[in-house]
Protein backbone atom coordinates (compact mmCIF):
# COMPACT_ATOMS: atom_id res chain seq x y z
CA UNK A 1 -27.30 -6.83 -13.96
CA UNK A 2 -24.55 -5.08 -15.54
CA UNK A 3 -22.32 -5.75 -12.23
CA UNK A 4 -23.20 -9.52 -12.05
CA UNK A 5 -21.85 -9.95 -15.36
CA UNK A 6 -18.68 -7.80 -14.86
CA UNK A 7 -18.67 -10.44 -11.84
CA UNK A 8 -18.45 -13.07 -13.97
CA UNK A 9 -16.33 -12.37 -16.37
CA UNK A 10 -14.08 -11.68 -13.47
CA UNK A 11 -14.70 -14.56 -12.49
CA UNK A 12 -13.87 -16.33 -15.45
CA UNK A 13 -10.78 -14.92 -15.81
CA UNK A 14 -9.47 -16.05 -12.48
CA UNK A 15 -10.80 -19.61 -13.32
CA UNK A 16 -9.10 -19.40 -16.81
CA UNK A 17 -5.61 -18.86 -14.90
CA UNK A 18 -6.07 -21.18 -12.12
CA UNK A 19 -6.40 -23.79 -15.19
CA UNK A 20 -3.23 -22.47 -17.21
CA UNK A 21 -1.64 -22.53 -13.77
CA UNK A 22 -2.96 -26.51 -13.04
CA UNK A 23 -1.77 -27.39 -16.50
CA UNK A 24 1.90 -25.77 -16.46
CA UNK A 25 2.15 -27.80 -13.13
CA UNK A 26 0.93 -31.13 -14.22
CA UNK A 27 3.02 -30.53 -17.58
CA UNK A 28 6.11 -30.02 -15.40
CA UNK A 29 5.40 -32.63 -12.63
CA UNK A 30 7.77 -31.49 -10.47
CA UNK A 31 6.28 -29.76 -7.05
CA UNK A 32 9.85 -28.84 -5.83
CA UNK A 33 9.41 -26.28 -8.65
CA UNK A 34 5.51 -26.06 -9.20
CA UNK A 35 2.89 -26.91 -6.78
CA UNK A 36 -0.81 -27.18 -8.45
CA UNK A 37 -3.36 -24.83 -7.22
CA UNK A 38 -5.11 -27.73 -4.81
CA UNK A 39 -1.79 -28.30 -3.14
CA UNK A 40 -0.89 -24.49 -2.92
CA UNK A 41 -4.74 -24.31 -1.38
CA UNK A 42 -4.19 -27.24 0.99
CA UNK A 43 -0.98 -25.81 2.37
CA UNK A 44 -3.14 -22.73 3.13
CA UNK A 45 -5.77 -24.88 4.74
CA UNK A 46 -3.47 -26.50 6.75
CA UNK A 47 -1.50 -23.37 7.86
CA UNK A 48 -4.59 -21.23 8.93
CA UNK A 49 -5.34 -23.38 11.94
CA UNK A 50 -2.03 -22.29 13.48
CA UNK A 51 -1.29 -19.69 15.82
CA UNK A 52 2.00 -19.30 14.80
CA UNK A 53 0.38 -18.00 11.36
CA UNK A 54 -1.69 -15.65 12.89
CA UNK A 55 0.81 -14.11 14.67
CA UNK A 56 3.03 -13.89 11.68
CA UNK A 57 0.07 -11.65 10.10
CA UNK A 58 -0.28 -9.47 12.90
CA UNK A 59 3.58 -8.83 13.54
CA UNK A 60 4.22 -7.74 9.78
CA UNK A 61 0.75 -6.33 9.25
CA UNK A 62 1.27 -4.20 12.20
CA UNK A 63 4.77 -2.98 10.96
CA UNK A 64 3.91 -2.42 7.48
CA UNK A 65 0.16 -0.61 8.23
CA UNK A 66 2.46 1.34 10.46
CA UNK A 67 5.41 2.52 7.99
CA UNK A 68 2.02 3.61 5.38
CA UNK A 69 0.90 5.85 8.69
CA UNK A 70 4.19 7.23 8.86
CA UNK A 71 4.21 8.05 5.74
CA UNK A 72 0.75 9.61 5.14
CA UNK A 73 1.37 11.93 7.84
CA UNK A 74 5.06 12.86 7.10
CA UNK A 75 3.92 12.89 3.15
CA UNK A 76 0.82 15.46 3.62
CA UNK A 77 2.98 17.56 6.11
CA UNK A 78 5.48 18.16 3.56
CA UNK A 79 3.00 18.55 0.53
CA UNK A 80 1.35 21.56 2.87
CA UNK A 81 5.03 23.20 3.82
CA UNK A 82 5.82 23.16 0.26
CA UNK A 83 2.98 24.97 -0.79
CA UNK A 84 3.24 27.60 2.26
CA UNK A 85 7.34 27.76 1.62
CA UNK A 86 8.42 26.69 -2.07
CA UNK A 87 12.23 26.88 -0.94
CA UNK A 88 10.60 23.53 1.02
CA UNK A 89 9.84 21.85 -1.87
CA UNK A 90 13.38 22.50 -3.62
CA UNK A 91 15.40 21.32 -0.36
CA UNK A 92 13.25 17.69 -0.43
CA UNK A 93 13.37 17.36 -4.01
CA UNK A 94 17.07 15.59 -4.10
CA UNK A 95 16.24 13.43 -1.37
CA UNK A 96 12.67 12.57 -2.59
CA UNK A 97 14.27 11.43 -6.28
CA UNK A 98 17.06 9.69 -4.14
CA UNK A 99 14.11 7.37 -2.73
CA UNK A 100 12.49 6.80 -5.69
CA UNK A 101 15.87 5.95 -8.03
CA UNK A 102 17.44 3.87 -5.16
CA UNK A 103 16.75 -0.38 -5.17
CA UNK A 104 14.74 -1.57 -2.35
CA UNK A 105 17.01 -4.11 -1.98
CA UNK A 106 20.03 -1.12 -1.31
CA UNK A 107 17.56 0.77 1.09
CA UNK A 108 16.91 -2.97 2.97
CA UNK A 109 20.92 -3.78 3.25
CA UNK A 110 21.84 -0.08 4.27
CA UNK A 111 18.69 0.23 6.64
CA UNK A 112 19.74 -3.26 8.63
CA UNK A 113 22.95 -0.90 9.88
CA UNK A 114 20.50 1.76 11.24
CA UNK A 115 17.88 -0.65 12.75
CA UNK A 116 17.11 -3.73 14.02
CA UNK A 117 15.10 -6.27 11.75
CA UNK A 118 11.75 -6.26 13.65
CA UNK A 119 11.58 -2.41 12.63
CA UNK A 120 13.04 -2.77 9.29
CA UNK A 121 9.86 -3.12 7.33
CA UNK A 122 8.31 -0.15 9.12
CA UNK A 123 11.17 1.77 7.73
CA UNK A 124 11.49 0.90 4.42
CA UNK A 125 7.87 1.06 4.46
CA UNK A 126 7.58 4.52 5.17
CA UNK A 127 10.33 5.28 2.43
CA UNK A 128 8.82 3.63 -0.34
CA UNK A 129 5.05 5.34 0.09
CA UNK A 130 6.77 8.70 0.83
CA UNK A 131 7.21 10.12 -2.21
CA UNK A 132 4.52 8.71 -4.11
CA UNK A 133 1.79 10.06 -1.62
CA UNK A 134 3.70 13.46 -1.55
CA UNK A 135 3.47 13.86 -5.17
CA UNK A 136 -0.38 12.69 -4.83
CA UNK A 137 -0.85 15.47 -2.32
CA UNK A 138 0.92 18.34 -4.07
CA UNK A 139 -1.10 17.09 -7.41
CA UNK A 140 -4.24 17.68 -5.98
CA UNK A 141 -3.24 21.01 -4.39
CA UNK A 142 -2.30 22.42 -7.47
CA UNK A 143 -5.60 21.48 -8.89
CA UNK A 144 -7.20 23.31 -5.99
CA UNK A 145 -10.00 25.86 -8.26
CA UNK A 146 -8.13 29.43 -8.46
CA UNK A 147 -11.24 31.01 -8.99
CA UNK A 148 -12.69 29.04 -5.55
CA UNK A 149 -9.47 30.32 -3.96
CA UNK A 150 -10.16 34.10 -4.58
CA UNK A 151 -13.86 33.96 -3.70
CA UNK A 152 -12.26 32.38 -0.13
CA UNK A 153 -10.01 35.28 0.20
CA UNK A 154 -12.35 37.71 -0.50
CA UNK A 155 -15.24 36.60 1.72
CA UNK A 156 -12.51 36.11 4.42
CA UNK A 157 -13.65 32.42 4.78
CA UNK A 158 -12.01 30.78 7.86
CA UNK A 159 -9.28 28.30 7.72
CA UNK A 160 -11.82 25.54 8.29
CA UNK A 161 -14.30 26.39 5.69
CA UNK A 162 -11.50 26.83 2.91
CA UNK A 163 -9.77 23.27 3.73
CA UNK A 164 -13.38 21.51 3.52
CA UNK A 165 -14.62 23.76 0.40
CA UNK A 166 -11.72 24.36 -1.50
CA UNK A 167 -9.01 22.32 -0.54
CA UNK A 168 -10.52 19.20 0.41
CA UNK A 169 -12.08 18.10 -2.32
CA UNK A 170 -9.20 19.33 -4.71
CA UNK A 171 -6.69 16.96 -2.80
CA UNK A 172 -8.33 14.18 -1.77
CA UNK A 173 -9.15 12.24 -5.15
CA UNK A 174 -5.42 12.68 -5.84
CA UNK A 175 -4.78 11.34 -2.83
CA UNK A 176 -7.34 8.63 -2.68
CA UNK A 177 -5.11 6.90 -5.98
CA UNK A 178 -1.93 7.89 -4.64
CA UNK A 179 -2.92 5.43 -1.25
CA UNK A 180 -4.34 2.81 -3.81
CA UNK A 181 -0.88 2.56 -5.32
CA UNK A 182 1.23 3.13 -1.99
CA UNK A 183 -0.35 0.30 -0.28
CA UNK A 184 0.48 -2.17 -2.77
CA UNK A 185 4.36 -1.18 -2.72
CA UNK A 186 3.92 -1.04 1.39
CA UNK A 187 3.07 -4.66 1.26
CA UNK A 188 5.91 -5.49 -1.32
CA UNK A 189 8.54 -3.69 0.14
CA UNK A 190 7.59 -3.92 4.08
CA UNK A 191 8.04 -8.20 2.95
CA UNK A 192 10.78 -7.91 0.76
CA UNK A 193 12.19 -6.06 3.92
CA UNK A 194 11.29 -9.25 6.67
CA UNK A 195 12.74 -11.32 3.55
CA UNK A 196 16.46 -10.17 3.97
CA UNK A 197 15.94 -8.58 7.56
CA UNK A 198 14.68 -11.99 8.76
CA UNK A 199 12.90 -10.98 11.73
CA UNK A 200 11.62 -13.91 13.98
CA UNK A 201 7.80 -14.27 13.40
CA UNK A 202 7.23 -12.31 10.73
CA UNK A 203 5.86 -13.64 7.24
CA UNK A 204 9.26 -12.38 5.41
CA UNK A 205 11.00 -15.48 7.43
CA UNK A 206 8.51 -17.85 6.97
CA UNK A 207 8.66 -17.20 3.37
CA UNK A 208 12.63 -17.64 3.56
CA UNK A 209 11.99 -21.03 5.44
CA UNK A 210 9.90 -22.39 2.85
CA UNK A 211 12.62 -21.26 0.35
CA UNK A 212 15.02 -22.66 2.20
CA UNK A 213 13.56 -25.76 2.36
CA UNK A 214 12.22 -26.72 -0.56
CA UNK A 215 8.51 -26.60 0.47
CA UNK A 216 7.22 -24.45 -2.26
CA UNK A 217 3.34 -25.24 -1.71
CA UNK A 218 4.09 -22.94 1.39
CA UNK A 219 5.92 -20.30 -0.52
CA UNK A 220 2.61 -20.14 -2.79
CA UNK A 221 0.38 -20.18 0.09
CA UNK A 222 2.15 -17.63 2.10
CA UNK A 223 2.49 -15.33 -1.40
CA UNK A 224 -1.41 -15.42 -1.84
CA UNK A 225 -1.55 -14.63 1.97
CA UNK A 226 0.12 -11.33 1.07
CA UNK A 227 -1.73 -10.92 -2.30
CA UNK A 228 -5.00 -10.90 -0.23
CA UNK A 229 -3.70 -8.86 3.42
CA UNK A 230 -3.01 -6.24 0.23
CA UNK A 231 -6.00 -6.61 -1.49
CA UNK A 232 -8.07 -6.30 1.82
CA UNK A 233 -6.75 -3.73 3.81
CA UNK A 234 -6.54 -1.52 0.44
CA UNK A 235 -9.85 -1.80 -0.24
CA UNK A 236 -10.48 -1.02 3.69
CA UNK A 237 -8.98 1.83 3.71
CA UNK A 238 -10.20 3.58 0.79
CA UNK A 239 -13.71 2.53 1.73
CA UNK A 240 -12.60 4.60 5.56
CA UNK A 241 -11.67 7.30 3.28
CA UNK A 242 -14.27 7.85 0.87
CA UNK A 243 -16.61 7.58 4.21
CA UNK A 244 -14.48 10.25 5.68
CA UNK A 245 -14.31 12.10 2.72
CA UNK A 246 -18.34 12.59 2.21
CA UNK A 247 -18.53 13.21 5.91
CA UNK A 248 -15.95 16.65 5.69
CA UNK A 249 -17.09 17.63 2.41
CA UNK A 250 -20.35 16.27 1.34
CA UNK A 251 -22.16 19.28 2.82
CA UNK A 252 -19.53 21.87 1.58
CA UNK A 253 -19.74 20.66 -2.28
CA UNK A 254 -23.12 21.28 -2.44
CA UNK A 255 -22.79 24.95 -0.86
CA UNK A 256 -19.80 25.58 -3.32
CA UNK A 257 -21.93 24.56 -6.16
């Protein structure tokens, strides 16, 4: 009971919007500068059909998904040398901050005179999730039970019963959130990058040739395209994890407990 009414009141509030959203169009009248929600929807009907639209998905889904595996690998790699060598950690930390102070826009205009634009938005993908999933992996090792830690060392636990009893479980809720946030600025940057990059058959150029020409029921449609490939593989993916997660230490909680 008490989900089906957080469901509608969800629900509500989208409906609410979508009317706010219907009135500032039909007060401005204008489509060239606000499309209604049914015309936005229609474009989206009409573009789903095509297999020039699936294509677009699959070319910058592909890229982007691949810049966040990049940069889960290359993020927890670091985390775990910084923790075995600390002199790690103060070598990255410049170039880390550099990433996380710089414009996307500055990383997208340098990057196009390193790469060509069909791998631009798995680069600047990978950049923008770097440091936020290496700070969500060096949160949760520091949160890692000292007291676990010494019982491990004493009873000479192997490696693989310490990562699943002790480590595990201290990193991954940390790093569960840390992917929840990264995969939202994946999405944002990895198009942002297609955007200026302008890769043929990717959504960042059909977004800059509805711009272009004026057809902004596409530029909504395509921008709630991206608003749900976001929404979906996130939720996806953290579903995968949390399935992974009970599977390596469901069984070792219960024994540390």
């Amino acid at each position: 009971m008490h989900d089906y009414k957080t469901l509608l009141r969800r629900a509500g509030a989208v409906l609410f919007w979508l009317a706010v959203w219907q009135a500032a169009a039909m007060a401005i009248g204008q489509e060239v500068f606000l499309v209604s929600p049914v015309q936005a929807l229609r474009c989206l009907l009409r573009l789903l059909p095509q297999a020039d639209f699936w294509h677009r998905v699959g070319f910058s889904a592909g890229r982007i998904l691949l810049g966040f595996g990049l940069g889960v690998v290359c993020s927890a790699s670091l985390a775990v040398a910084a923790e075995i060598c600390p002199a790690t950690e103060i070598l990255i930390a410049p170039v880390l901050q550099l990433v996380k102070a710089t414009p996307v826009a500055s990383f997208i205009i340098l990057a196009l005179v390193w790469v060509r634009g069909s791998s631009l938005s798995v680069l600047i993908s990978f950049l923008m999730v770097l440091p936020v999933l290496y700070g969500a992996v060096r949160t949760g090792i520091r949160a890692a039970d000292p007291q676990l830690l010494e019982m491990a060392k004493v009873f000479r636990l192997p490696l693989g019963r310490r990562l699943r009893a002790v480590w595990l479980p201290a990193v991954l809720p940390a790093f569960r959130q840390g992917c929840s946030v990264a995969l939202g600025i994946c999405w944002k940057s990895g198009v942002a990058a297609e955007v200026i990059g302008l890769p043929n058959g990717s959504i960042g150029d059909a977004l800059y040739r509805a711009k272009i020409t004026l057809s902004t029921g596409e530029l909504f449609a395509w921008t709630f395209v991206i608003i749900l490939l976001s929404a979906a593989f996130e939720k996806l993916f953290l579903r995968a994890l949390d399935a992974v997660s009970r599977a390596l230490i469901g069984g070792e909680e219960d024994a540390a407990c």
